[in-house]
N, C-alpha and C. Protein backbone atom coordinates (compact mmCIF):
# COMPACT_ATOMS: atom_id res chain seq x y z
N UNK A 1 114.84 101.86 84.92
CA UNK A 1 114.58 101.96 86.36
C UNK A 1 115.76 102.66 87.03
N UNK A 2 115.79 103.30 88.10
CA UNK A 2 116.32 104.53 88.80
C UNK A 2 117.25 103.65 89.37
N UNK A 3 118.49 104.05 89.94
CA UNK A 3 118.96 103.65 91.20
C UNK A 3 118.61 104.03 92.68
N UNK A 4 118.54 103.86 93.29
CA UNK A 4 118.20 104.05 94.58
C UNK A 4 118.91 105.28 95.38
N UNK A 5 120.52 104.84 95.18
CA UNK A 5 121.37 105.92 95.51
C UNK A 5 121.79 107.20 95.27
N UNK A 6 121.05 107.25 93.92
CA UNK A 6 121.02 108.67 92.90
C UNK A 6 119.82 109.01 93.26
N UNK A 7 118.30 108.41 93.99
CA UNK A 7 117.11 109.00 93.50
C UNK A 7 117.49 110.44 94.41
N UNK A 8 116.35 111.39 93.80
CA UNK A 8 116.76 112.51 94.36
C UNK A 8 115.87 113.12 95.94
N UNK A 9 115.53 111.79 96.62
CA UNK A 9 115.25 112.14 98.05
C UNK A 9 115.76 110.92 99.03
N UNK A 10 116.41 111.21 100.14
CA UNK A 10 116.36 110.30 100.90
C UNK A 10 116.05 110.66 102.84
N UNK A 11 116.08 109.22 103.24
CA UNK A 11 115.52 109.28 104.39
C UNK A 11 116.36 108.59 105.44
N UNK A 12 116.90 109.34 106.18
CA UNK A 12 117.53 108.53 107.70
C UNK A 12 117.17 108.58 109.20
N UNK A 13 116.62 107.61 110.02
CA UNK A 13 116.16 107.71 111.28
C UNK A 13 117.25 107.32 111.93
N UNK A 14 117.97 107.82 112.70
CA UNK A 14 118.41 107.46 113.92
C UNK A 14 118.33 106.56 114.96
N UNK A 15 119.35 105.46 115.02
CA UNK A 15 118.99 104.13 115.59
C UNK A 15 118.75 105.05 117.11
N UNK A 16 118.00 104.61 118.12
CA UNK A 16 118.00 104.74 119.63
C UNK A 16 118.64 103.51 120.13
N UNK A 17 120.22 103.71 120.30
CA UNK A 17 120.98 102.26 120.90
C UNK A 17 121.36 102.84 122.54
N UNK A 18 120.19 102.95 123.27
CA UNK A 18 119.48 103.42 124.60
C UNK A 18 118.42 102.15 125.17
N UNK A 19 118.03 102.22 126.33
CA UNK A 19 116.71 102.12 126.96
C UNK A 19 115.90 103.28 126.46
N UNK A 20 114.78 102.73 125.39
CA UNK A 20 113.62 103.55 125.84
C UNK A 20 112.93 103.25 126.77
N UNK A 21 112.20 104.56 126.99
CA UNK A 21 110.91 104.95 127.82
C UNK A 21 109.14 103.61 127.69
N UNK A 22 110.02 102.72 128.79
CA UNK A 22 109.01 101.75 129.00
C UNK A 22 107.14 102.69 128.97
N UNK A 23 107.03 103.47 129.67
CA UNK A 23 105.35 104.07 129.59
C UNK A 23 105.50 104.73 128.55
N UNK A 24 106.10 105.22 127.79
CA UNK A 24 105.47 106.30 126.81
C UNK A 24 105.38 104.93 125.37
N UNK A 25 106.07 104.20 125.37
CA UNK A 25 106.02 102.91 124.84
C UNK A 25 104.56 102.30 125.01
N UNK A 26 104.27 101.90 126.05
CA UNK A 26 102.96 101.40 126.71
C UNK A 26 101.48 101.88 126.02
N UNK A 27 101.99 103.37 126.38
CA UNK A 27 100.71 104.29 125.91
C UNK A 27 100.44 105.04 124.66
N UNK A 28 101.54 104.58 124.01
CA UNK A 28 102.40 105.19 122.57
C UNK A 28 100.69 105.89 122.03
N UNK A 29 99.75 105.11 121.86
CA UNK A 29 98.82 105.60 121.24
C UNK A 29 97.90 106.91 121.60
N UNK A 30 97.67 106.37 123.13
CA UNK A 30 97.20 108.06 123.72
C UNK A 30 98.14 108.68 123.80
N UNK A 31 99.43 108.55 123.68
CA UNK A 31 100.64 109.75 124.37
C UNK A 31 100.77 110.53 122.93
N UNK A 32 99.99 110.01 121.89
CA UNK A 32 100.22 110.67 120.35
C UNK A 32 98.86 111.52 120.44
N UNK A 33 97.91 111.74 120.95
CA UNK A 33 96.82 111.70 120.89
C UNK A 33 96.91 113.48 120.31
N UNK A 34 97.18 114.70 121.07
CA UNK A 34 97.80 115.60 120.92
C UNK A 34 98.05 116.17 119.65
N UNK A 35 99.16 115.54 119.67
CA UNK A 35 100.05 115.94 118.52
C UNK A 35 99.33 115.22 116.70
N UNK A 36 98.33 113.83 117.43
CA UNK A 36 97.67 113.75 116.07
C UNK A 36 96.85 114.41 115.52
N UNK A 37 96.15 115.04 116.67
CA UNK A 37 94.92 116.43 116.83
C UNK A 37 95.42 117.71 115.07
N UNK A 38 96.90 118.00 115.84
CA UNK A 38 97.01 118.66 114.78
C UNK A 38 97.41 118.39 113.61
N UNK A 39 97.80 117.02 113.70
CA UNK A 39 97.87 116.34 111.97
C UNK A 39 96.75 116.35 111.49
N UNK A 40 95.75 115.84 112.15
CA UNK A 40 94.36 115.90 111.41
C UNK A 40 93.93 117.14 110.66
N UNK A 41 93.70 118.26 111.02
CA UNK A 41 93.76 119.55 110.70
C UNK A 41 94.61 119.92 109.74
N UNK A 42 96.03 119.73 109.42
CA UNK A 42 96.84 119.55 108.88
C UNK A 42 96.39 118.90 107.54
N UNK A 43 96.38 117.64 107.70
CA UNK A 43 95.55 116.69 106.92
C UNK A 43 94.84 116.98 106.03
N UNK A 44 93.53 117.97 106.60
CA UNK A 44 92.48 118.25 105.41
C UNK A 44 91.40 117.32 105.82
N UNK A 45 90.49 117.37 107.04
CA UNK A 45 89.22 116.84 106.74
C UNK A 45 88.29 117.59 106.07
N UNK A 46 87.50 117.59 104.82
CA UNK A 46 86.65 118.39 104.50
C UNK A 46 85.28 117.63 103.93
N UNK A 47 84.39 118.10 104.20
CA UNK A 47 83.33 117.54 103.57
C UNK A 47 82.89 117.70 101.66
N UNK A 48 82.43 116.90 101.16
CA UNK A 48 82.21 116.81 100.06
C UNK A 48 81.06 116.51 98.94
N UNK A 49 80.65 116.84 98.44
CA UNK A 49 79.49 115.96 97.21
C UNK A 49 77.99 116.56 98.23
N UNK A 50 77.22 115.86 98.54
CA UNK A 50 75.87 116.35 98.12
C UNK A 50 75.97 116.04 99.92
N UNK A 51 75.46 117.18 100.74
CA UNK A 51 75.49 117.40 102.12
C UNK A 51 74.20 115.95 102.64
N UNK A 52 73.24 115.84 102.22
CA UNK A 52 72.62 114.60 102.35
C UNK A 52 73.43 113.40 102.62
N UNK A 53 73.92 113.24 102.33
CA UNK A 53 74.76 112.07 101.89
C UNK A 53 75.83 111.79 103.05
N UNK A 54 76.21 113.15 103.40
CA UNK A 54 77.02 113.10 104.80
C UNK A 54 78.42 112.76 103.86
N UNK A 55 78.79 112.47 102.55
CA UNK A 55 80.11 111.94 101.91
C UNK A 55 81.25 112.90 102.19
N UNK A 56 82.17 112.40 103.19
CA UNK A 56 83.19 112.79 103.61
C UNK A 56 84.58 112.38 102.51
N UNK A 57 85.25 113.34 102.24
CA UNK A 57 86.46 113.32 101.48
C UNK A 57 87.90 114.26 101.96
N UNK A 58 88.71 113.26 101.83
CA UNK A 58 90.25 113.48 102.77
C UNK A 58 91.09 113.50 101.93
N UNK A 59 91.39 115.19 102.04
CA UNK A 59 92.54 115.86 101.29
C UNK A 59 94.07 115.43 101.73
N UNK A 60 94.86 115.14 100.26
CA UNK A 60 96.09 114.50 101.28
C UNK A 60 96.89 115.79 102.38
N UNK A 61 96.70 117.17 102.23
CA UNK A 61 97.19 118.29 102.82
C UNK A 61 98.48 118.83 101.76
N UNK A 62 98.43 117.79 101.22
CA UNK A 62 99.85 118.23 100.22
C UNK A 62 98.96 119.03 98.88
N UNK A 63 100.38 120.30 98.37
CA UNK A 63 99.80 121.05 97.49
C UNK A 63 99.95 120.19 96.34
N UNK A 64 98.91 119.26 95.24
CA UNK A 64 99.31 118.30 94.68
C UNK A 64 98.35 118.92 93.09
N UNK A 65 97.33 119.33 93.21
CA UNK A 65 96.84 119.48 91.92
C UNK A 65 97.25 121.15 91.41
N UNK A 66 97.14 121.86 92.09
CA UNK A 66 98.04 122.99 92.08
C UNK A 66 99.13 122.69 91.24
N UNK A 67 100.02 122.09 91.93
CA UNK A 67 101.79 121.97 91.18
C UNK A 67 101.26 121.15 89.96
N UNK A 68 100.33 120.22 90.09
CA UNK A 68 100.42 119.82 88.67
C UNK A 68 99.65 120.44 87.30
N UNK A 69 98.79 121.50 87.79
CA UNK A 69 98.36 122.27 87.08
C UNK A 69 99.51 123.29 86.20
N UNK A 70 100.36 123.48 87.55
CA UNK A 70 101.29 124.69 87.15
C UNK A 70 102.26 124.03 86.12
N UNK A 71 103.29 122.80 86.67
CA UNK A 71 103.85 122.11 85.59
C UNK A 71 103.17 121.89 84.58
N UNK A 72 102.18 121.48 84.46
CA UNK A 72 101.70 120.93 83.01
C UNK A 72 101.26 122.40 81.62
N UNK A 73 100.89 123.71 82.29
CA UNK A 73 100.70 124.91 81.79
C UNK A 73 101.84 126.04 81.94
N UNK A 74 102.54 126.02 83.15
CA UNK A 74 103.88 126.82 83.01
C UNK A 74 105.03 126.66 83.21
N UNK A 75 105.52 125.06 83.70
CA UNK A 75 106.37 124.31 83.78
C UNK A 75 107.27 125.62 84.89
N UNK A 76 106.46 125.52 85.87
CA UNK A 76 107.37 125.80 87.05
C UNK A 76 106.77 125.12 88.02
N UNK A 77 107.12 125.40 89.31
CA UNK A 77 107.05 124.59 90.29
C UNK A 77 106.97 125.78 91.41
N UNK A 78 106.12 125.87 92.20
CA UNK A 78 106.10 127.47 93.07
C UNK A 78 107.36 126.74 94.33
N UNK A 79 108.29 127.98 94.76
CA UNK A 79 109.13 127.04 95.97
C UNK A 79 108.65 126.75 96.93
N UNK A 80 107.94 128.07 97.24
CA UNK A 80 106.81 127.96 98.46
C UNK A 80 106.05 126.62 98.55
N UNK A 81 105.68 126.45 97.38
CA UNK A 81 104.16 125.11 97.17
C UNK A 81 105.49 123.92 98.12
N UNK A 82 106.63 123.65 97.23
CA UNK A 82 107.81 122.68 97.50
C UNK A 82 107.92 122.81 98.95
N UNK A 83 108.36 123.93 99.52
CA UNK A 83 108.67 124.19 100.86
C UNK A 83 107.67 123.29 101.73
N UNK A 84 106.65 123.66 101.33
CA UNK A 84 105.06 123.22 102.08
C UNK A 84 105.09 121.70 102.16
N UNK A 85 105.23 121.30 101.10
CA UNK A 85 105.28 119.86 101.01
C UNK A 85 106.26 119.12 101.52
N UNK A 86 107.55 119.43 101.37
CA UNK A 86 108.36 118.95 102.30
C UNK A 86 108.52 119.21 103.55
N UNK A 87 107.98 120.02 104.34
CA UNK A 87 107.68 120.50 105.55
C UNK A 87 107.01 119.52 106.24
N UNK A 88 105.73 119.62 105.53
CA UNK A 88 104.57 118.53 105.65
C UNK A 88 105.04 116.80 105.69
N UNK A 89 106.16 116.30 104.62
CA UNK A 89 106.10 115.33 104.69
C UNK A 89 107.36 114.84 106.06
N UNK A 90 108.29 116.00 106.38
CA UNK A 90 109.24 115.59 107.92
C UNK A 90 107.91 115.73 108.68
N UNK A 91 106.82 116.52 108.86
CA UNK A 91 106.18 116.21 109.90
C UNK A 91 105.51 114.81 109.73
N UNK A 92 104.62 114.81 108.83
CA UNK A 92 104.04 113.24 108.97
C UNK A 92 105.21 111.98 109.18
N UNK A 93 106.47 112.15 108.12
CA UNK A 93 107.76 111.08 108.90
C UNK A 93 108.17 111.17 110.13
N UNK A 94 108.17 112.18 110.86
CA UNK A 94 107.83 111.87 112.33
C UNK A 94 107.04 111.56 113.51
N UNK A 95 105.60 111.78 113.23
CA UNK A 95 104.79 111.14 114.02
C UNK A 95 104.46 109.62 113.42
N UNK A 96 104.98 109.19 112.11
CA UNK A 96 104.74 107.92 111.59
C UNK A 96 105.74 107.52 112.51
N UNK A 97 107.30 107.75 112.46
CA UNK A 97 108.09 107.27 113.38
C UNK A 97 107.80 107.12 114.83
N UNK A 98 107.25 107.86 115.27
CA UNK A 98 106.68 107.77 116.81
C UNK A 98 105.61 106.75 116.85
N UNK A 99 104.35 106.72 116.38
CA UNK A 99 103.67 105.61 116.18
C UNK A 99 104.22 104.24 116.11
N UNK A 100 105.50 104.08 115.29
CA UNK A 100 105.91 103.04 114.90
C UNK A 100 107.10 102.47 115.91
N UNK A 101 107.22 103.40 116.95
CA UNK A 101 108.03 103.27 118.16
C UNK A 101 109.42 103.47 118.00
N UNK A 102 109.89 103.84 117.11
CA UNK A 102 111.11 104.03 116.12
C UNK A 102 112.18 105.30 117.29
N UNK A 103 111.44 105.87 117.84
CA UNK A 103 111.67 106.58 119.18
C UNK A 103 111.30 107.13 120.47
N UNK A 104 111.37 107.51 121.41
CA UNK A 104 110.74 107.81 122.22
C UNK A 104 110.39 109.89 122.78
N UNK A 105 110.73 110.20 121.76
CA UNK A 105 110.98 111.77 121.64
C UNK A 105 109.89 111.93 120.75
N UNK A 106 109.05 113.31 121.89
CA UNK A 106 107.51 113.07 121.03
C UNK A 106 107.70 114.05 119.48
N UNK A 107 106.94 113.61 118.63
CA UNK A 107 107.36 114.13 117.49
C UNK A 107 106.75 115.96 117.77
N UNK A 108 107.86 116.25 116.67
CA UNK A 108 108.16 117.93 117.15
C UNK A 108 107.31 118.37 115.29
N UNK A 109 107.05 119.73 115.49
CA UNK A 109 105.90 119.86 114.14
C UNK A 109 107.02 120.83 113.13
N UNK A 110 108.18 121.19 113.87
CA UNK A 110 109.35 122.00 113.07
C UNK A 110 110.53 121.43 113.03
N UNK A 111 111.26 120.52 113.99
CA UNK A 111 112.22 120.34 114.00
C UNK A 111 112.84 118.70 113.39
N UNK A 112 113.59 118.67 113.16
CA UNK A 112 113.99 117.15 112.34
C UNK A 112 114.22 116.31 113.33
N UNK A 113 114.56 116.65 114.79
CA UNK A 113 114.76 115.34 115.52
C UNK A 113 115.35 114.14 115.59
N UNK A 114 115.05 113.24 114.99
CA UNK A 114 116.04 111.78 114.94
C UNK A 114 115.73 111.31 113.34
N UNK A 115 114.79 112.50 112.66
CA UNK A 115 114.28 111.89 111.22
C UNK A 115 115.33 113.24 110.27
N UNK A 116 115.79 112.88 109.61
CA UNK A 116 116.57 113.20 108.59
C UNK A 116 116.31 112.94 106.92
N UNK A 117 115.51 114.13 106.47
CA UNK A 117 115.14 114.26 104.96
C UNK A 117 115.15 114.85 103.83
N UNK A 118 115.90 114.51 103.26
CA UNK A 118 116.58 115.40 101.91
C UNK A 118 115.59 115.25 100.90
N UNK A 119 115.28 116.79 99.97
CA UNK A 119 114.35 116.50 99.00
C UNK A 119 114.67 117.47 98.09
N UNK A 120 115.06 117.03 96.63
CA UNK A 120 115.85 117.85 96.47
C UNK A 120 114.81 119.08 95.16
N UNK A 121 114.91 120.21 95.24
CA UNK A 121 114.31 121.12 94.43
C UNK A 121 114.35 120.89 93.19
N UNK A 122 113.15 120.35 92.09
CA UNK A 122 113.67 120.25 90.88
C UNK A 122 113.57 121.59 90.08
N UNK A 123 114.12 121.44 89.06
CA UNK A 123 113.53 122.83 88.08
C UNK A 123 113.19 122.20 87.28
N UNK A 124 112.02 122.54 87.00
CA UNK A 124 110.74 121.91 86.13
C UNK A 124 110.72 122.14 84.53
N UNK A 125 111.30 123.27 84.59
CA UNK A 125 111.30 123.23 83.07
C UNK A 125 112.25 122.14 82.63
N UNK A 126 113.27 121.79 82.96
CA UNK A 126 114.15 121.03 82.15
C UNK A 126 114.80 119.48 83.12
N UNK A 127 113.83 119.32 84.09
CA UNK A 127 113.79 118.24 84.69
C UNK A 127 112.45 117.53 84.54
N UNK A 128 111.88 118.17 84.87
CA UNK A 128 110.31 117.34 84.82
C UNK A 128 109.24 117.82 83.54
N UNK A 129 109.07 116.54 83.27
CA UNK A 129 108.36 115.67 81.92
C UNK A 129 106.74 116.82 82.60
N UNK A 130 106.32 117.67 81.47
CA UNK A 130 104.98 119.00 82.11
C UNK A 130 104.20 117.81 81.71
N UNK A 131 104.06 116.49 80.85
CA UNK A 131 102.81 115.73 80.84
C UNK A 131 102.72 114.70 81.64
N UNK A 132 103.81 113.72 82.11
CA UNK A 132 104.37 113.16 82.87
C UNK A 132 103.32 112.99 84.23
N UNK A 133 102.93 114.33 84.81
CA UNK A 133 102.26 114.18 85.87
C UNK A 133 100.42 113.51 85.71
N UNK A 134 100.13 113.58 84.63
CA UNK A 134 98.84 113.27 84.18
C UNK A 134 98.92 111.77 84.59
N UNK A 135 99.83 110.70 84.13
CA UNK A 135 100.11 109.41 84.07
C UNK A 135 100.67 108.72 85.79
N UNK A 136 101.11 109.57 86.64
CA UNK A 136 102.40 109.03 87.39
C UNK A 136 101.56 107.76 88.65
N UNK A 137 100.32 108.65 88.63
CA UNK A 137 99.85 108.12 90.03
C UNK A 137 99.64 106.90 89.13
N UNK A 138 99.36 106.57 88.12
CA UNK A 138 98.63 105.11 87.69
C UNK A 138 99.53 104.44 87.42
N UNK A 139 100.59 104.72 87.19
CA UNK A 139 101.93 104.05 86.84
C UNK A 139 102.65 103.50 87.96
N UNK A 140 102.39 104.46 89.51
CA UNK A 140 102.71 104.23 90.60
C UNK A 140 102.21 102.64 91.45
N UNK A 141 101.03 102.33 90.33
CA UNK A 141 99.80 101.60 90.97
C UNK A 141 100.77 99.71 91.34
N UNK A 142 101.85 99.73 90.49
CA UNK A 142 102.53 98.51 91.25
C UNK A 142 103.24 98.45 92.70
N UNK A 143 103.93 100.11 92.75
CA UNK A 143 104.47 100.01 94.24
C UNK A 143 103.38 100.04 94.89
N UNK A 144 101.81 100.70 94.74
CA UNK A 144 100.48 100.55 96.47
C UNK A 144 100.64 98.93 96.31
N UNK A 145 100.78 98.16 95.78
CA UNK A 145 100.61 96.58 96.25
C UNK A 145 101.23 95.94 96.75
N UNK A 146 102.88 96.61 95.92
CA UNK A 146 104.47 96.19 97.07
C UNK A 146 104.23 96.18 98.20
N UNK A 147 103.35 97.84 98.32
CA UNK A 147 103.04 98.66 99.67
C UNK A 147 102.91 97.78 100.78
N UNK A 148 101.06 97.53 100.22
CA UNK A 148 100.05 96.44 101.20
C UNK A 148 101.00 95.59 102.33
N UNK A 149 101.79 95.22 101.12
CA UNK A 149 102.54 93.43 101.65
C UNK A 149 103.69 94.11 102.43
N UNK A 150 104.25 94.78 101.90
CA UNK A 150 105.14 95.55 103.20
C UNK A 150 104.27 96.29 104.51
N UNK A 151 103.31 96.86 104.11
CA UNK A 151 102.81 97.64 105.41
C UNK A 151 102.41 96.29 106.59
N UNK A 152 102.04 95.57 106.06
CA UNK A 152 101.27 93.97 107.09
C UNK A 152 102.79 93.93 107.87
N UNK A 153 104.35 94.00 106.77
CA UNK A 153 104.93 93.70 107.34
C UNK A 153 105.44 94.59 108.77
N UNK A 154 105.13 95.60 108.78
CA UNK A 154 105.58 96.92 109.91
C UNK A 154 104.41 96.48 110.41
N UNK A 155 103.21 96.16 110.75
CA UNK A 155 102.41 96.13 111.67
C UNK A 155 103.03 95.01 112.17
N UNK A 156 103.21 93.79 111.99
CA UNK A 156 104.13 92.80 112.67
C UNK A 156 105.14 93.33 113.36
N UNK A 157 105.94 93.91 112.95
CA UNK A 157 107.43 94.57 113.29
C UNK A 157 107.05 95.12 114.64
N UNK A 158 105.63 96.16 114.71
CA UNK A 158 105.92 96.95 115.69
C UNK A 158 105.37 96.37 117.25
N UNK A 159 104.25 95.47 116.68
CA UNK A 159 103.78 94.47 118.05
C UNK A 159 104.54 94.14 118.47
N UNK A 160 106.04 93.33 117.40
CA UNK A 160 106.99 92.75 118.37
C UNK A 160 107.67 93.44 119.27
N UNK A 161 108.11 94.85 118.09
CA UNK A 161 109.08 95.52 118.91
C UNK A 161 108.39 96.47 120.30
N UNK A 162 106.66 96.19 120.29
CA UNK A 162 106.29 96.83 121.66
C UNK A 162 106.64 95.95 122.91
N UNK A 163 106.39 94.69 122.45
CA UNK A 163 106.94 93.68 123.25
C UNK A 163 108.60 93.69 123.89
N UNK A 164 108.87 93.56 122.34
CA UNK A 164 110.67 93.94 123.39
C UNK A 164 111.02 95.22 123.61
N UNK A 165 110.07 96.52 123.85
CA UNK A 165 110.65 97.51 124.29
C UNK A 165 110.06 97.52 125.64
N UNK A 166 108.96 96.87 125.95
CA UNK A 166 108.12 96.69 127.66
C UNK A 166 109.32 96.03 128.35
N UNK A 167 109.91 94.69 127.55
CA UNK A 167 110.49 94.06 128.52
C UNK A 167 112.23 94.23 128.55
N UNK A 168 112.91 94.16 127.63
CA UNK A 168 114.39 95.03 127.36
C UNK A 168 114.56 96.29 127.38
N UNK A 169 113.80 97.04 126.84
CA UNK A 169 113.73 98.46 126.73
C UNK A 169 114.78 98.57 125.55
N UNK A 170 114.54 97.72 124.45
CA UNK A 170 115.47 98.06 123.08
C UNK A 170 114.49 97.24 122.07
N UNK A 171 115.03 98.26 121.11
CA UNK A 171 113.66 97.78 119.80
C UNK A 171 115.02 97.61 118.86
N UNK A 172 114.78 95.89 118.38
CA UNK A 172 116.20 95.12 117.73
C UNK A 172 116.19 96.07 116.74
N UNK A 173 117.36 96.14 115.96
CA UNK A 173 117.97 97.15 115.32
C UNK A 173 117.73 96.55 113.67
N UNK A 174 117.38 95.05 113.63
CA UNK A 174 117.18 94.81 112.24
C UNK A 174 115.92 95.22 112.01
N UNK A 175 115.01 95.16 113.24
CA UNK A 175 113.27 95.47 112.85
C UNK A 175 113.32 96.64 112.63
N UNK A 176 113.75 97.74 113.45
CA UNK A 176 114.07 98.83 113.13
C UNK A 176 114.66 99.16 112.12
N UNK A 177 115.57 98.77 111.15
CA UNK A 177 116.20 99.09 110.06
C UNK A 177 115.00 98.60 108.88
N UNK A 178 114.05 97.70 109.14
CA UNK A 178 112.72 97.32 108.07
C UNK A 178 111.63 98.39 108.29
N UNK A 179 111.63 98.82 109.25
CA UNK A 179 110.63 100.15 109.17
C UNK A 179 110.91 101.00 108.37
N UNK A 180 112.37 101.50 108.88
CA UNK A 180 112.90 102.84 108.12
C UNK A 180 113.35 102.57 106.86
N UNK A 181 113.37 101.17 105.66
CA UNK A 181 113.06 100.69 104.56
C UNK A 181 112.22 100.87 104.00
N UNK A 182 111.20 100.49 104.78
CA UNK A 182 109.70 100.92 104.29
C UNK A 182 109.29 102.23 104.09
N UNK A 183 109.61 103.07 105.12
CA UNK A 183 109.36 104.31 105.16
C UNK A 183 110.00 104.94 103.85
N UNK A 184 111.45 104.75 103.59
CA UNK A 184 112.14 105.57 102.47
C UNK A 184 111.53 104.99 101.12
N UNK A 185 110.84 104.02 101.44
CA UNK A 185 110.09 103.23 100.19
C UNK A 185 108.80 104.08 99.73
N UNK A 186 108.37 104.17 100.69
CA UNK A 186 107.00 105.33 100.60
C UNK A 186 107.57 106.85 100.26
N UNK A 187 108.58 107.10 100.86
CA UNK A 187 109.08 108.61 100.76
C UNK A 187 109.33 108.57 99.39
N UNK A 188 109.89 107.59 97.96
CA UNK A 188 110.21 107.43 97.00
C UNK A 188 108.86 107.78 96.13
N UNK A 189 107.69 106.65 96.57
CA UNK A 189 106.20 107.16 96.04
C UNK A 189 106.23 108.31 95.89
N UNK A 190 105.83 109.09 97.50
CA UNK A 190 105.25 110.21 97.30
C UNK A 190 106.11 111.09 96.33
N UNK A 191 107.34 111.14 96.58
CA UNK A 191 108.25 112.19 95.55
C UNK A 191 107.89 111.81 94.44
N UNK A 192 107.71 110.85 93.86
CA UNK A 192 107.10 110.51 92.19
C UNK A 192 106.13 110.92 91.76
N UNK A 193 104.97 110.40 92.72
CA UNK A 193 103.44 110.31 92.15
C UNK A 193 103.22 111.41 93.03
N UNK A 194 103.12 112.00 93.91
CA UNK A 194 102.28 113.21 94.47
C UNK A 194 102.98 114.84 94.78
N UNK A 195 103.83 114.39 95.40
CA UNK A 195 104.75 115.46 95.15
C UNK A 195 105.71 116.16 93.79
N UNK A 196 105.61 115.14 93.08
CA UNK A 196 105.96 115.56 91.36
C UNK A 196 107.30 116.34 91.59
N UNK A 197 108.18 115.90 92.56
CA UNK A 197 109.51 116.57 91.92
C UNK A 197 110.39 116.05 91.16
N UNK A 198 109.91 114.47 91.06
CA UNK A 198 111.15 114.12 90.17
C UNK A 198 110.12 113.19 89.06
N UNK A 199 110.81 112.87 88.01
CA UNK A 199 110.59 111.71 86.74
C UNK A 199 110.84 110.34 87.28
N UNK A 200 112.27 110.44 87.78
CA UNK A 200 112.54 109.30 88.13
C UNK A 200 111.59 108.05 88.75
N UNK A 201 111.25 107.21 87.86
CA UNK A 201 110.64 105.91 88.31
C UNK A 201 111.36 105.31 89.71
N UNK A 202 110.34 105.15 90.51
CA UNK A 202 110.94 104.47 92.14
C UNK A 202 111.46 103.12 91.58
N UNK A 203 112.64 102.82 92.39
CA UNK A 203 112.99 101.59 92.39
C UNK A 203 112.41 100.69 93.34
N UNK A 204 112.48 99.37 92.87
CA UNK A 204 111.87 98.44 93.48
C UNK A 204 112.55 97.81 95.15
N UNK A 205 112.84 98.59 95.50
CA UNK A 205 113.94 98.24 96.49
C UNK A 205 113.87 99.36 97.90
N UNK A 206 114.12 98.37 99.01
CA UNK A 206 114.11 98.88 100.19
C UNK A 206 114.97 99.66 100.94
N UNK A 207 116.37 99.11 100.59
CA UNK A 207 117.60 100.01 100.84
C UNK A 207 118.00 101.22 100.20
């Protein structure tokens, strides 16, 4: 199992040790409304399987069978494909952060803002295992359950902290430091199992 401090991505949000913005707090959900418009799109809604059926299927937007096609037959990794994906994943870590009230600065679709994310380029031939990717997502299948029980825990986190940001206008700094746990916890997934830049098995750990 990996260390945490060596894995090769990490994630830092920026405490807000300010008054936030009591209404944009309030309305956090329509005030995202916008900017989720173009995540969706982003996203990949596409339709699928037999038009009868109406069976809708949701692409993660990330270039994921691609790269693993390419590793597993030419053991490269396109930079571009990389670029894309990490692009993609500061944008979704920032409107997750906004959702999660983590700030009051509406999330931006280019710029890093208060979210800070290192991901580091592997070279595939002599870092990453070309069969490796066939196995990862199923291997991954103990952290989605860690997940569950952590995600219940950020939906707790953030009711409270809507509460104490209506009435203090400060979101406590330990709840806030369990979000952005969680979050680098997920950022660890995806770099394993979907994004395929690294081997490294996620550690079991929040910090």
């Amino acid at each position: 199992m990996s260390n945490s401090s060596n894995y090769p991505v990490t994630l830092d949000i920026d405490y807000p040790d300010r008054v936030l913005n009591r209404w944009s707090t309030f309305f956090r959900v329509f005030w995202l409304i916008p900017i989720s418009i173009i995540w969706f799109f982003l996203y990949g809604i596409n339709s699928g399987g037999e038009s009868e059926r109406g069976i809708v299927i949701a692409a993660t937007g990330f270039i994921v069978i691609p790269t693993f096609l390419m590793i597993l037959f030419r053991q490269k990794y396109p930079k571009w494909w990389f670029d894309w994906n990490v692009a993609l994943v500061k944008f979704m870590t920032r409107l997750g952060a906004s959702f999660c009230l983590l700030n009051d600065v509406y999330p931006s679709t280019d710029e890093d803002q208060n979210v800070h994310i290192t991901i580091l380029y592997p070279d595939a031939k002599t870092e990453l295992n070309r069969w490796l990717p066939l196995v990862k997502w199923f291997l991954a299948i103990p952290h989605y359950i860690v997940l569950a029980f952590l995600s219940i825990g950020v939906v707790v986190v953030v009711i409270i902290a809507w509460f104490s940001i209506l009435f203090t206008g400060r979101f406590p700094q330990g709840l806030f430091n369990y979000i952005v746990n969680v979050f680098r916890y997920v950022l660890r997934i995806q770099a394993y199992a979907f994004l395929l830049i690294t081997d490294q098995y996620p550690p079991f750990r929040l910090s």
